[in-house]
PDB file of N, CA and C in Angstrom:
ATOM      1  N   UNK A   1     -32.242  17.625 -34.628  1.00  0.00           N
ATOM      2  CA  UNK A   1     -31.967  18.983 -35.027  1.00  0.00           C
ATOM      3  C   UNK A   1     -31.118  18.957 -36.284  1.00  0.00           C
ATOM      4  N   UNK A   2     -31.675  20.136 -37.451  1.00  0.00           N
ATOM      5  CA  UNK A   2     -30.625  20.273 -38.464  1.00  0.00           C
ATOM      6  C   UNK A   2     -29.863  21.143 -38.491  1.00  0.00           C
ATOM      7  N   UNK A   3     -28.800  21.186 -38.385  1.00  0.00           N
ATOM      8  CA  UNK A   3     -27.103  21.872 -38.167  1.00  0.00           C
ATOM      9  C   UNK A   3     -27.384  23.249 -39.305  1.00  0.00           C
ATOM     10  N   UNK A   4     -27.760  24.529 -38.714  1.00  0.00           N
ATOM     11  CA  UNK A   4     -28.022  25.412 -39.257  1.00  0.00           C
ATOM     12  C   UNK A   4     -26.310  25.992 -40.321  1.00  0.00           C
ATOM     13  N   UNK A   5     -25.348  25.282 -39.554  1.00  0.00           N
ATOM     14  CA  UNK A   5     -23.850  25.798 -40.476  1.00  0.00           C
ATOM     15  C   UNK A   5     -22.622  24.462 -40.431  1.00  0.00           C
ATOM     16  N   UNK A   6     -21.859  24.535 -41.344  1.00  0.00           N
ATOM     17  CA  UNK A   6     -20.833  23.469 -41.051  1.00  0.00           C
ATOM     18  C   UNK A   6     -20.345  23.647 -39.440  1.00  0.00           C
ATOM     19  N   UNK A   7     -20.186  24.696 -39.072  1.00  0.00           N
ATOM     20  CA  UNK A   7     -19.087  24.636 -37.783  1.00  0.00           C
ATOM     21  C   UNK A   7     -20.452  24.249 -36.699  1.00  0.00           C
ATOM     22  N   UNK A   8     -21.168  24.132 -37.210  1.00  0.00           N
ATOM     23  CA  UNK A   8     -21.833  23.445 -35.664  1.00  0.00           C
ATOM     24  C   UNK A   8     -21.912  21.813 -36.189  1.00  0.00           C
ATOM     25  N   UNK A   9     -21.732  21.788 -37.311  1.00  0.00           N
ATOM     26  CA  UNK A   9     -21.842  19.762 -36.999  1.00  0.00           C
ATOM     27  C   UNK A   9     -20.275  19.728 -36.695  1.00  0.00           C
ATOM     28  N   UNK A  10     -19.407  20.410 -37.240  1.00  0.00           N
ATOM     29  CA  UNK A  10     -18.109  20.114 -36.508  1.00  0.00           C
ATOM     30  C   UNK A  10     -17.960  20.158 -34.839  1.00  0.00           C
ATOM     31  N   UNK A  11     -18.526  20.982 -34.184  1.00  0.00           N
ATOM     32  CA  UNK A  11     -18.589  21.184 -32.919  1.00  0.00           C
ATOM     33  C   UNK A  11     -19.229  19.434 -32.397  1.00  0.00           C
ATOM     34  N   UNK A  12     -20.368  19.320 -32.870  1.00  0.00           N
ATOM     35  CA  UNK A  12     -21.231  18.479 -32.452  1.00  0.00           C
ATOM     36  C   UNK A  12     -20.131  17.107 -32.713  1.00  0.00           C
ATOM     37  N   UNK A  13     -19.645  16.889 -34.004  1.00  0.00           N
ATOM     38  CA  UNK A  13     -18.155  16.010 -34.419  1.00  0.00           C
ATOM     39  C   UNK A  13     -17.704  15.637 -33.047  1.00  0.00           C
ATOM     40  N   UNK A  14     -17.117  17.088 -32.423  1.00  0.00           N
ATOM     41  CA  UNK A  14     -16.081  16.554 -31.849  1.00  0.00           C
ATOM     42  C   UNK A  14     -16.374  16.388 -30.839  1.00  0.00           C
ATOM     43  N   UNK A  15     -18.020  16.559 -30.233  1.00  0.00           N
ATOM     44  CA  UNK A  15     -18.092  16.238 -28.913  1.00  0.00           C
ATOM     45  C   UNK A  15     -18.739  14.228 -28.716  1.00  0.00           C
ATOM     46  N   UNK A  16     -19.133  14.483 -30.409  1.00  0.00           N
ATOM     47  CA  UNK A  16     -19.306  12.947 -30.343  1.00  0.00           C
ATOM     48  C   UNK A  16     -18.029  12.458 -30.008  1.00  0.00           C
ATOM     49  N   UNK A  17     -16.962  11.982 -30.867  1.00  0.00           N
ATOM     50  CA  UNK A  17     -15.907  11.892 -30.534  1.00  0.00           C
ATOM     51  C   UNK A  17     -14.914  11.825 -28.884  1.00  0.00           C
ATOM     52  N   UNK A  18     -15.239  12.752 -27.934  1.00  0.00           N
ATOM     53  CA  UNK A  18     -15.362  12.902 -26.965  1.00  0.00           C
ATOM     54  C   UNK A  18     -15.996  11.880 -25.821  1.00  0.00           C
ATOM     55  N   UNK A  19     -17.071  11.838 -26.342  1.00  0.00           N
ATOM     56  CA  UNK A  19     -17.872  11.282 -25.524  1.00  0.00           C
ATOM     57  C   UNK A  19     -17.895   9.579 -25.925  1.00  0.00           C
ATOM     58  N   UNK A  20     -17.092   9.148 -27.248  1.00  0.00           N
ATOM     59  CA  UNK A  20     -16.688   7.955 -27.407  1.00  0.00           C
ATOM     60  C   UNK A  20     -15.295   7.286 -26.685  1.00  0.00           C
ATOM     61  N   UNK A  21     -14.375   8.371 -26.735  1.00  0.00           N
ATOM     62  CA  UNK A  21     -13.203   8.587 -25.947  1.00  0.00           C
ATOM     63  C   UNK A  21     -13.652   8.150 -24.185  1.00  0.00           C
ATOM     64  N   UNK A  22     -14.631   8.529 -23.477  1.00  0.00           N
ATOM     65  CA  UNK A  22     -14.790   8.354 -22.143  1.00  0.00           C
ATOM     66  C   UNK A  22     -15.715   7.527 -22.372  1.00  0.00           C
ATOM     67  N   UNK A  23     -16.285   6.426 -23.447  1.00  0.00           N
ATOM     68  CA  UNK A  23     -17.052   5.641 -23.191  1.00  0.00           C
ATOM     69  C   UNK A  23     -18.601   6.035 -22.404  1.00  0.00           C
ATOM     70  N   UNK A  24     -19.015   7.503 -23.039  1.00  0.00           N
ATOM     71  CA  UNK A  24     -20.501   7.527 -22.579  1.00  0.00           C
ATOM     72  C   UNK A  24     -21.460   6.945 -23.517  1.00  0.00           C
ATOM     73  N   UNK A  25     -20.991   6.892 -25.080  1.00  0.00           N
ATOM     74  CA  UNK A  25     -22.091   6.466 -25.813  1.00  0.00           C
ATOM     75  C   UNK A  25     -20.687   5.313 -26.507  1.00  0.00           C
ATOM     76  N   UNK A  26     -21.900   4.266 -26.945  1.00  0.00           N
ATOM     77  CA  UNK A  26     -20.782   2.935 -28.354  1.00  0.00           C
ATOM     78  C   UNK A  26     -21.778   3.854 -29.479  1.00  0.00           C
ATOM     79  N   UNK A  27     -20.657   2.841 -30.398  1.00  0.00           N
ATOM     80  CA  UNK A  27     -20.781   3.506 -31.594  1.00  0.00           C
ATOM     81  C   UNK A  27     -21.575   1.841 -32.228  1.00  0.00           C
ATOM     82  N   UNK A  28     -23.020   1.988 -32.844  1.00  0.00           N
ATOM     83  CA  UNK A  28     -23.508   1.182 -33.198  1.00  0.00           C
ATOM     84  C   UNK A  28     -23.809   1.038 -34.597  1.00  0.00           C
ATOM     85  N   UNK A  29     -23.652   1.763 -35.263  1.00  0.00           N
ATOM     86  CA  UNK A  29     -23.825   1.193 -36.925  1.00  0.00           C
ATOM     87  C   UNK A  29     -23.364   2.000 -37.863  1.00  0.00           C
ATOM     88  N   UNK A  30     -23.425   1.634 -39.086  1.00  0.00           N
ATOM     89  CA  UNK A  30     -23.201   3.111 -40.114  1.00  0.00           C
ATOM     90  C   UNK A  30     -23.782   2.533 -41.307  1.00  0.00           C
ATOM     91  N   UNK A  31     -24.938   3.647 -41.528  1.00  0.00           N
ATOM     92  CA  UNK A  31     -26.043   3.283 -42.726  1.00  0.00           C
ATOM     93  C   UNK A  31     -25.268   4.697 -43.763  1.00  0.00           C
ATOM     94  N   UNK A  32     -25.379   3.744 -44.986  1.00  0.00           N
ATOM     95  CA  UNK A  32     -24.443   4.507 -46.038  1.00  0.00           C
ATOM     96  C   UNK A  32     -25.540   4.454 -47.357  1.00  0.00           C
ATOM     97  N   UNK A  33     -25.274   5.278 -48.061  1.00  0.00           N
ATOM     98  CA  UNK A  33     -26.487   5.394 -49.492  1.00  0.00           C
ATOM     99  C   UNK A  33     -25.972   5.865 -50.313  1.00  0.00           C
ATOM    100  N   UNK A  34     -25.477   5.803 -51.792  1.00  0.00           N
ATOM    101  CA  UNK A  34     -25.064   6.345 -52.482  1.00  0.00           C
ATOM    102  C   UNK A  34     -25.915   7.318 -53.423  1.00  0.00           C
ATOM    103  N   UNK A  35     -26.840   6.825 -53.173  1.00  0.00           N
ATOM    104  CA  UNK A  35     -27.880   7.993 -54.104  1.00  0.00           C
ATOM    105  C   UNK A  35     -28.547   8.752 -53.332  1.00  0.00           C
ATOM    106  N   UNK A  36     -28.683   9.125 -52.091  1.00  0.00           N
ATOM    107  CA  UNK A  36     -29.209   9.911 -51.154  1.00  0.00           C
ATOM    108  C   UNK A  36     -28.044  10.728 -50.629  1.00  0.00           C
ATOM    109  N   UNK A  37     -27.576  11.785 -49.713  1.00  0.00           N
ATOM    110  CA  UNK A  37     -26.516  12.099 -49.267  1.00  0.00           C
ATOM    111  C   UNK A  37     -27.274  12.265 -47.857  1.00  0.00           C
ATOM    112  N   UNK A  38     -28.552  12.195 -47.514  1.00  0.00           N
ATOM    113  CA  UNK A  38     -29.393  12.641 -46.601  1.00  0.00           C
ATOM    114  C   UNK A  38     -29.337  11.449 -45.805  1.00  0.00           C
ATOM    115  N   UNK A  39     -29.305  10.437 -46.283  1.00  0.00           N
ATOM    116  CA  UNK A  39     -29.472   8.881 -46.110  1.00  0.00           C
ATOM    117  C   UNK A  39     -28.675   8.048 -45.702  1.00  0.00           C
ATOM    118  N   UNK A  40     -27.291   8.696 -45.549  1.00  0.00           N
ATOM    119  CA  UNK A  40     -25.953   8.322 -44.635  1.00  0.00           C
ATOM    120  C   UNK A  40     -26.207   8.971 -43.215  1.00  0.00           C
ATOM    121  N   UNK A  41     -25.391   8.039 -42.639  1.00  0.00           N
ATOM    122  CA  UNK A  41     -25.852   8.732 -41.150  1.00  0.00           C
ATOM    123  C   UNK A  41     -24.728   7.581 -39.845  1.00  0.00           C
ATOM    124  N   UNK A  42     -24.886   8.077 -38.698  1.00  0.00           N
ATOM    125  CA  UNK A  42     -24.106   6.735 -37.988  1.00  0.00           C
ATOM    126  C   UNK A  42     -25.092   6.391 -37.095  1.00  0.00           C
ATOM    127  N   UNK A  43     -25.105   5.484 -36.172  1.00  0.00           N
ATOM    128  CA  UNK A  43     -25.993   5.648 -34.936  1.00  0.00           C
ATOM    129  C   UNK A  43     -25.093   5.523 -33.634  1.00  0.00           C
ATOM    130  N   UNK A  44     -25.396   6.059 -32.659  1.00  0.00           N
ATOM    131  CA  UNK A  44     -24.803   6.171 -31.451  1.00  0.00           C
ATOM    132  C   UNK A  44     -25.600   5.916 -29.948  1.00  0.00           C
ATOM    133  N   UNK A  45     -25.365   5.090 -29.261  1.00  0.00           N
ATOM    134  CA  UNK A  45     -26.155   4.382 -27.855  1.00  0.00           C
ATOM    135  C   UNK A  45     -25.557   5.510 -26.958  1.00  0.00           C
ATOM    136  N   UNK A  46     -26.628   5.565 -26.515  1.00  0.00           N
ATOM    137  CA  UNK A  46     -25.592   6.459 -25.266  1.00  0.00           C
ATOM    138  C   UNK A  46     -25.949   5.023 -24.361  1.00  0.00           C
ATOM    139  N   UNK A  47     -24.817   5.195 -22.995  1.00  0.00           N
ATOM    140  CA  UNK A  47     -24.463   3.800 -22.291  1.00  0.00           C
ATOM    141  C   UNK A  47     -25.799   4.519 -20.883  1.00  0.00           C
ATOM    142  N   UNK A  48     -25.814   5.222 -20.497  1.00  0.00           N
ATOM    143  CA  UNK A  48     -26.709   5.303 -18.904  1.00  0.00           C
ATOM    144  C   UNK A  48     -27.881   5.393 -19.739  1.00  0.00           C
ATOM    145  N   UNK A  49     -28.407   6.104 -20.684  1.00  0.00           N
ATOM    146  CA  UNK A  49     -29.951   5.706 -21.355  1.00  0.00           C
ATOM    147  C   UNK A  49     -30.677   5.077 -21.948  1.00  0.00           C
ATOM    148  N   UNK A  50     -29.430   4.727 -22.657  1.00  0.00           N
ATOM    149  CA  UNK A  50     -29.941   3.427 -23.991  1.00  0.00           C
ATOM    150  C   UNK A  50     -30.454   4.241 -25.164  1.00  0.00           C
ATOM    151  N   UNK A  51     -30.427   5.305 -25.004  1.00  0.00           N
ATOM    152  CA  UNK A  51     -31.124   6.541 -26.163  1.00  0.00           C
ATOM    153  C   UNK A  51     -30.059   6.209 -27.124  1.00  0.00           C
ATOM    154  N   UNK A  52     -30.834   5.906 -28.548  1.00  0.00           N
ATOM    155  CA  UNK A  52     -29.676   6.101 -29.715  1.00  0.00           C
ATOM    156  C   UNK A  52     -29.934   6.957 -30.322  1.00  0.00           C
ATOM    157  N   UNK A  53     -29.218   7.494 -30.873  1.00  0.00           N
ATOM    158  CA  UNK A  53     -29.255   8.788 -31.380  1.00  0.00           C
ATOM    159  C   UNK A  53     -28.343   8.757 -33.212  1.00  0.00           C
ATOM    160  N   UNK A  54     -29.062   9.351 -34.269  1.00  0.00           N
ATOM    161  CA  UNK A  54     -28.601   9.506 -35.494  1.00  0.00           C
ATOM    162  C   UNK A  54     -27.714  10.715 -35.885  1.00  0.00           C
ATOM    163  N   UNK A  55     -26.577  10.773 -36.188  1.00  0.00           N
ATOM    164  CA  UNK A  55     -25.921  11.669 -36.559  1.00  0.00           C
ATOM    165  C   UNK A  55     -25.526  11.542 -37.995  1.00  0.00           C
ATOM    166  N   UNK A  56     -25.788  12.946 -38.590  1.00  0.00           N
ATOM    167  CA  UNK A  56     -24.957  13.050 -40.319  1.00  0.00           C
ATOM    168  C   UNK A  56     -24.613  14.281 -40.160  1.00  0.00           C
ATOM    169  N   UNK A  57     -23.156  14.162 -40.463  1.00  0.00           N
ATOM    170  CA  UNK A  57     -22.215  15.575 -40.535  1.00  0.00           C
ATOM    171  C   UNK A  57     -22.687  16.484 -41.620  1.00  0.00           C
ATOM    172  N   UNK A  58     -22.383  17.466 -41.417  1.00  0.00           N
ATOM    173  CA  UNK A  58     -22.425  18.066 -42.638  1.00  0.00           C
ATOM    174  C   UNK A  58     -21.704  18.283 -43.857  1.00  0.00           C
ATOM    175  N   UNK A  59     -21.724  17.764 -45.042  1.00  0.00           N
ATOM    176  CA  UNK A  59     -20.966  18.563 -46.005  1.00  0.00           C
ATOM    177  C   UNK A  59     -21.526  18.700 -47.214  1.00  0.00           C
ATOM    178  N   UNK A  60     -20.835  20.044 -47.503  1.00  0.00           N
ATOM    179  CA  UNK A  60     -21.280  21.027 -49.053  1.00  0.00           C
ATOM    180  C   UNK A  60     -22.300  20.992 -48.541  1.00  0.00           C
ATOM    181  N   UNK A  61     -23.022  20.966 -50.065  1.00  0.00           N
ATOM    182  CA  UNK A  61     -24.822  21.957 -49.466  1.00  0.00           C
ATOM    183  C   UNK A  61     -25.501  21.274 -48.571  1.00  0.00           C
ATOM    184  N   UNK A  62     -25.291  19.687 -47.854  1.00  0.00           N
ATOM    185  CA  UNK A  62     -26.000  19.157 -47.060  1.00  0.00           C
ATOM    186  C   UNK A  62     -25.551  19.514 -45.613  1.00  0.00           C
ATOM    187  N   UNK A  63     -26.458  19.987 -45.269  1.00  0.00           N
ATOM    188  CA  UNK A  63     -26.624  20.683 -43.126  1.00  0.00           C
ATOM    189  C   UNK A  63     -26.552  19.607 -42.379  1.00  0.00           C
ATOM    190  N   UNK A  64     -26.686  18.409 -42.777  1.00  0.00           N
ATOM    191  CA  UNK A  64     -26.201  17.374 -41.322  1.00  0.00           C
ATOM    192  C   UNK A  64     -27.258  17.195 -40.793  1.00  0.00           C
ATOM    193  N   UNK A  65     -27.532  16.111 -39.354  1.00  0.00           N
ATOM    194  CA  UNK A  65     -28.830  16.653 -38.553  1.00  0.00           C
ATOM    195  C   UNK A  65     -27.788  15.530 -37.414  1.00  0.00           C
ATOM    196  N   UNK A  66     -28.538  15.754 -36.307  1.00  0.00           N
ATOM    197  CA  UNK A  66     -28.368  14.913 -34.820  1.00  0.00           C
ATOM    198  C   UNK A  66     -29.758  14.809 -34.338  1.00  0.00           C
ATOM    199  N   UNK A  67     -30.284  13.124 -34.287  1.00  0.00           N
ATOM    200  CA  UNK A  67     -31.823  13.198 -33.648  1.00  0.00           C
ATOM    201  C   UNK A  67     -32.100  12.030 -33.181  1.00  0.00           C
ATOM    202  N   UNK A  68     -32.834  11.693 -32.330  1.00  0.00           N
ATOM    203  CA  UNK A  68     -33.078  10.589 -31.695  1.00  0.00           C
ATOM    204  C   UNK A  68     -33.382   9.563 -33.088  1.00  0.00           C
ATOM    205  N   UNK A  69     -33.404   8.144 -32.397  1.00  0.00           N
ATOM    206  CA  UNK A  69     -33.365   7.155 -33.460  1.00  0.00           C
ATOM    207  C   UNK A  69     -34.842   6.702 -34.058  1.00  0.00           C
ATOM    208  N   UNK A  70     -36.019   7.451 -32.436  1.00  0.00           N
ATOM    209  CA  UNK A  70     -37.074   7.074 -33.402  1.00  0.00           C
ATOM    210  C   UNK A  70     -37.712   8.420 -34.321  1.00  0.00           C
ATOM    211  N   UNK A  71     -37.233   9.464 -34.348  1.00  0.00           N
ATOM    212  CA  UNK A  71     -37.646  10.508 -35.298  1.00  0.00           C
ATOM    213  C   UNK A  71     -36.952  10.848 -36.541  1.00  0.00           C
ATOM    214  N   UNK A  72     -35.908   9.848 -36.371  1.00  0.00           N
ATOM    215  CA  UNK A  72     -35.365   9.290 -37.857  1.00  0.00           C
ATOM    216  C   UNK A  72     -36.011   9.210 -39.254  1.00  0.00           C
ATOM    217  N   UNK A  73     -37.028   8.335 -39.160  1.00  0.00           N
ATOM    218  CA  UNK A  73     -37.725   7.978 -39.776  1.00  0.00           C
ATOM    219  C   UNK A  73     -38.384   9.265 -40.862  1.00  0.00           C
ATOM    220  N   UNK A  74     -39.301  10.088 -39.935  1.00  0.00           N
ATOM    221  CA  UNK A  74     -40.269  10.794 -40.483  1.00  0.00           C
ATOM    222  C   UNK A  74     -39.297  12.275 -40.806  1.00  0.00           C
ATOM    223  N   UNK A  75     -38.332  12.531 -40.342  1.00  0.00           N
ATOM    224  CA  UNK A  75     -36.858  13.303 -41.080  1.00  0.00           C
ATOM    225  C   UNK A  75     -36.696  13.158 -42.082  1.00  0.00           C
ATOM    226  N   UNK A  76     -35.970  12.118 -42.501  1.00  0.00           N
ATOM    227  CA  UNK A  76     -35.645  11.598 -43.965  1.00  0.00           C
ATOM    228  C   UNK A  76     -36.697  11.718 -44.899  1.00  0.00           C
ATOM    229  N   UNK A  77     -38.195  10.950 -44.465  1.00  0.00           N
ATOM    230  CA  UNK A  77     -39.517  11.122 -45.077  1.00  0.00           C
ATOM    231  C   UNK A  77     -39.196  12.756 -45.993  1.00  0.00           C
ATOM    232  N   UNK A  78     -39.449  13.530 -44.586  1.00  0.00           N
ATOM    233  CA  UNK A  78     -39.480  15.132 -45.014  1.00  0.00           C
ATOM    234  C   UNK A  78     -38.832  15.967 -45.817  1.00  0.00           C
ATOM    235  N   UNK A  79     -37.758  15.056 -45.910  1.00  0.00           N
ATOM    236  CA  UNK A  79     -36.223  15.565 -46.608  1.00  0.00           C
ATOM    237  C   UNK A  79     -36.582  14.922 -47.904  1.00  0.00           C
ATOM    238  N   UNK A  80     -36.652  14.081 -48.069  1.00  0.00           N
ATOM    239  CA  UNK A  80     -37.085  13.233 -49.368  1.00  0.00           C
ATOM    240  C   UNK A  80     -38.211  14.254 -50.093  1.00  0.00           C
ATOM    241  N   UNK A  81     -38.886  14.022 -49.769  1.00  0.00           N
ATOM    242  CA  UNK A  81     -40.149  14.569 -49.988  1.00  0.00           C
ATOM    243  C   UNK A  81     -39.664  16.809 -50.466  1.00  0.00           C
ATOM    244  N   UNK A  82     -39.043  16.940 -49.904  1.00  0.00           N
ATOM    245  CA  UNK A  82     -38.694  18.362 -49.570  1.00  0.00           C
ATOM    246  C   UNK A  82     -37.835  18.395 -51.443  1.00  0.00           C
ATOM    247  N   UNK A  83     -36.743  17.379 -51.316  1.00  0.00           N
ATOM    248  CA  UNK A  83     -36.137  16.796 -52.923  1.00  0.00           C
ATOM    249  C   UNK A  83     -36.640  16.727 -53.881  1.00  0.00           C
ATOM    250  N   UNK A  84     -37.869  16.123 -53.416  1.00  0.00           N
ATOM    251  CA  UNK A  84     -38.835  15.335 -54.814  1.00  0.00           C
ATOM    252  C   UNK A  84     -39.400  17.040 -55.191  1.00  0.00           C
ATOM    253  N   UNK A  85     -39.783  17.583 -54.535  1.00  0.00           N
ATOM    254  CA  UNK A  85     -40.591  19.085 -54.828  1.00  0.00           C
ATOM    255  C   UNK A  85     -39.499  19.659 -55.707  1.00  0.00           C
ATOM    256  N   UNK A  86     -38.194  20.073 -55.072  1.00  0.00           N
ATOM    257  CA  UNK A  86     -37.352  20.870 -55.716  1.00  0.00           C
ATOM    258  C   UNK A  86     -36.863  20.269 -57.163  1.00  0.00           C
ATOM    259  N   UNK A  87     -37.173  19.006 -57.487  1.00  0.00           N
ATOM    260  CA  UNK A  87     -36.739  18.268 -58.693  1.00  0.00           C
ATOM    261  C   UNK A  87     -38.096  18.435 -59.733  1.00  0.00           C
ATOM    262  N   UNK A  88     -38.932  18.353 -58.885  1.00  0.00           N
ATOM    263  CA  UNK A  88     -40.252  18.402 -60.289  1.00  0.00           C
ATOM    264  C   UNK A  88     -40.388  20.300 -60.360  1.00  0.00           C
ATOM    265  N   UNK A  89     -40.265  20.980 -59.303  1.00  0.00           N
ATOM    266  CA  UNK A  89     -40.142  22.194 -59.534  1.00  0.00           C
ATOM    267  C   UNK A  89     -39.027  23.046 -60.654  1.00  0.00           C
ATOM    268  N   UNK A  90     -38.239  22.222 -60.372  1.00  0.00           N
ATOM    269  CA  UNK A  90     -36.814  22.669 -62.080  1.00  0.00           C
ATOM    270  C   UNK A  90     -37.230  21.819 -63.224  1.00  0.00           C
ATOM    271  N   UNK A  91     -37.368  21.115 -63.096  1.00  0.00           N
ATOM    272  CA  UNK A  91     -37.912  20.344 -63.997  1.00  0.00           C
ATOM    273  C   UNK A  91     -39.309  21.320 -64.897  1.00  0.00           C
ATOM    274  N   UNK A  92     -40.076  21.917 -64.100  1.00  0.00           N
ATOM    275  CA  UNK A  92     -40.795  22.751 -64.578  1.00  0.00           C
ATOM    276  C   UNK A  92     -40.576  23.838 -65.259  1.00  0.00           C
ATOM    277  N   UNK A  93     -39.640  24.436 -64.696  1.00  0.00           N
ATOM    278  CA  UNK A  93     -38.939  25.794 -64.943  1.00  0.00           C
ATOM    279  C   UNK A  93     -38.573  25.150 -66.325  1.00  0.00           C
ATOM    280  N   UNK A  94     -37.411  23.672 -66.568  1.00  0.00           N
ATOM    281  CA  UNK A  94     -37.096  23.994 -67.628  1.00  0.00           C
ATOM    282  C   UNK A  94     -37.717  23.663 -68.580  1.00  0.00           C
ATOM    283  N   UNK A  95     -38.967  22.513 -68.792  1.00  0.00           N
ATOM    284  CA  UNK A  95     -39.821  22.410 -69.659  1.00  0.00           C
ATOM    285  C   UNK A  95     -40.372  23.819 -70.409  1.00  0.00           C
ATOM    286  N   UNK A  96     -40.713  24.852 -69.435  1.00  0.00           N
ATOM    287  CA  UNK A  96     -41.795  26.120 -69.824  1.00  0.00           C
ATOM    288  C   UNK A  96     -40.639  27.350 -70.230  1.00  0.00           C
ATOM    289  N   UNK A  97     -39.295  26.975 -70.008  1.00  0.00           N
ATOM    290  CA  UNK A  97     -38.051  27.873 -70.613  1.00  0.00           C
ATOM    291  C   UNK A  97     -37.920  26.857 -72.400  1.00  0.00           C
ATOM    292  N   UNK A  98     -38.305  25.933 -72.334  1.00  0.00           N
ATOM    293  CA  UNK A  98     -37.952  25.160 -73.692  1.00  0.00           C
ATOM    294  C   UNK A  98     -39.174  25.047 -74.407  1.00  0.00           C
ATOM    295  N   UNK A  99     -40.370  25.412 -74.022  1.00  0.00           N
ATOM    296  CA  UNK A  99     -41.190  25.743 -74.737  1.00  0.00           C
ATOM    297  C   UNK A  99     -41.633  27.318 -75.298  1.00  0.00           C
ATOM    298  N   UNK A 100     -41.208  28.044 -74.428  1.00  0.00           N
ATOM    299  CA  UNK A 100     -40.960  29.784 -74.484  1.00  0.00           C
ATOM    300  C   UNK A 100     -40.171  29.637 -76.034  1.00  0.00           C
ATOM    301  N   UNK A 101     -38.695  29.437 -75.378  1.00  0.00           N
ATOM    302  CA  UNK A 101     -37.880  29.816 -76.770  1.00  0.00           C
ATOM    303  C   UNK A 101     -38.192  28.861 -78.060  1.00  0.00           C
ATOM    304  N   UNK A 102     -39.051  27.910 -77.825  1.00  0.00           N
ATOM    305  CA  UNK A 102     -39.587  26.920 -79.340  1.00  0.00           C
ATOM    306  C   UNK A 102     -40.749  27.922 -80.185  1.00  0.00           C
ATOM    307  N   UNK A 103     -41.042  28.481 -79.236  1.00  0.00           N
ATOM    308  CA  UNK A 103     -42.348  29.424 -79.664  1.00  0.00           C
ATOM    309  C   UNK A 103     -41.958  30.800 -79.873  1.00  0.00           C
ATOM    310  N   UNK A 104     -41.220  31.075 -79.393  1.00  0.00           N
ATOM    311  CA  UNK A 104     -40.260  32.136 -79.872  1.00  0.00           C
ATOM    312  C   UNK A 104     -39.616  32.089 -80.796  1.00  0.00           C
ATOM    313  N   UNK A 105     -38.845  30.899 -81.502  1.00  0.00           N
ATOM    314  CA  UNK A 105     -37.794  30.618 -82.405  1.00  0.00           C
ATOM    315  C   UNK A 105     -39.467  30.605 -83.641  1.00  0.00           C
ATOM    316  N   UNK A 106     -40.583  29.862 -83.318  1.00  0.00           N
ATOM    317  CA  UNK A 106     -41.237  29.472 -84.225  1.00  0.00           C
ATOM    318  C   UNK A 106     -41.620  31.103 -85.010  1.00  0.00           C
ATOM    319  N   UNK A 107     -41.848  31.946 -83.912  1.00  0.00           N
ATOM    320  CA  UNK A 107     -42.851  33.512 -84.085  1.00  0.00           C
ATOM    321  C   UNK A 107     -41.611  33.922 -84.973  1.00  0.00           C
ATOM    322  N   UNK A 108     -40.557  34.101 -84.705  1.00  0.00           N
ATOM    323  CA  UNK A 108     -39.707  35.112 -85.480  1.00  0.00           C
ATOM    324  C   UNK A 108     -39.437  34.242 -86.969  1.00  0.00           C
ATOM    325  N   UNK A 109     -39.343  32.799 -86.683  1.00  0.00           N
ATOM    326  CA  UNK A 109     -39.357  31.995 -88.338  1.00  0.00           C
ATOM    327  C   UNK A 109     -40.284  32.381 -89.314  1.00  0.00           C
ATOM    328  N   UNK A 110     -41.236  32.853 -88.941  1.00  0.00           N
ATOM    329  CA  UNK A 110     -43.027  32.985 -89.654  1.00  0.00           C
ATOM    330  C   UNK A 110     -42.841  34.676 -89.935  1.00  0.00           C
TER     331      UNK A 110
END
């Protein structure tokens, strides 16, 4: 799930936290990325299931998510992918704003 506001990955924070405190889940890794912010994350075992589970908090414009460890994968995919759109999409905008005013600057030169 992706954390529709900060105060619910804080909630979710502190029940991880919690539940490390009484030893229901270990705390098993921490994958870090500097060029992704999507791409940091921790992993967490829970101890009676063996279910691991991915957590990334939220902060600033990034919503966080909490999800099992094998739907990890195709998340990030989506998120990536969701990036790549919004980057070639401005990217567009500003090519066809810098060709507007070149053709504009050219019409009023003439």
């Amino acid at each position: 799930m992706s954390f529709k506001n900060e105060e619910l990955s804080n909630d979710i924070d502190l029940r991880i936290s919690l539940l490390l405190s009484t030893k229901t889940i270990n705390f098993e890794r921490e994958v870090k990325s500097e060029k992704e912010i999507f791409n940091s994350y921790e992993i967490y075992k829970c101890r009676s299931c063996n279910q691991k589970w991915a957590y990334s908090a939220a902060e600033l414009y990034w919503r966080g998510f909490l999800l099992k460890e094998e739907n990890l994968t195709h998340y990030l995919t989506t998120v990536r992918n969701s990036d790549k759109r919004k980057k070639t999409t401005y990217l567009a905008i500003i090519l066809t704003l810098i060709i507007s005013i070149t053709v504009l600057f050219w019409i009023i030169k003439f």
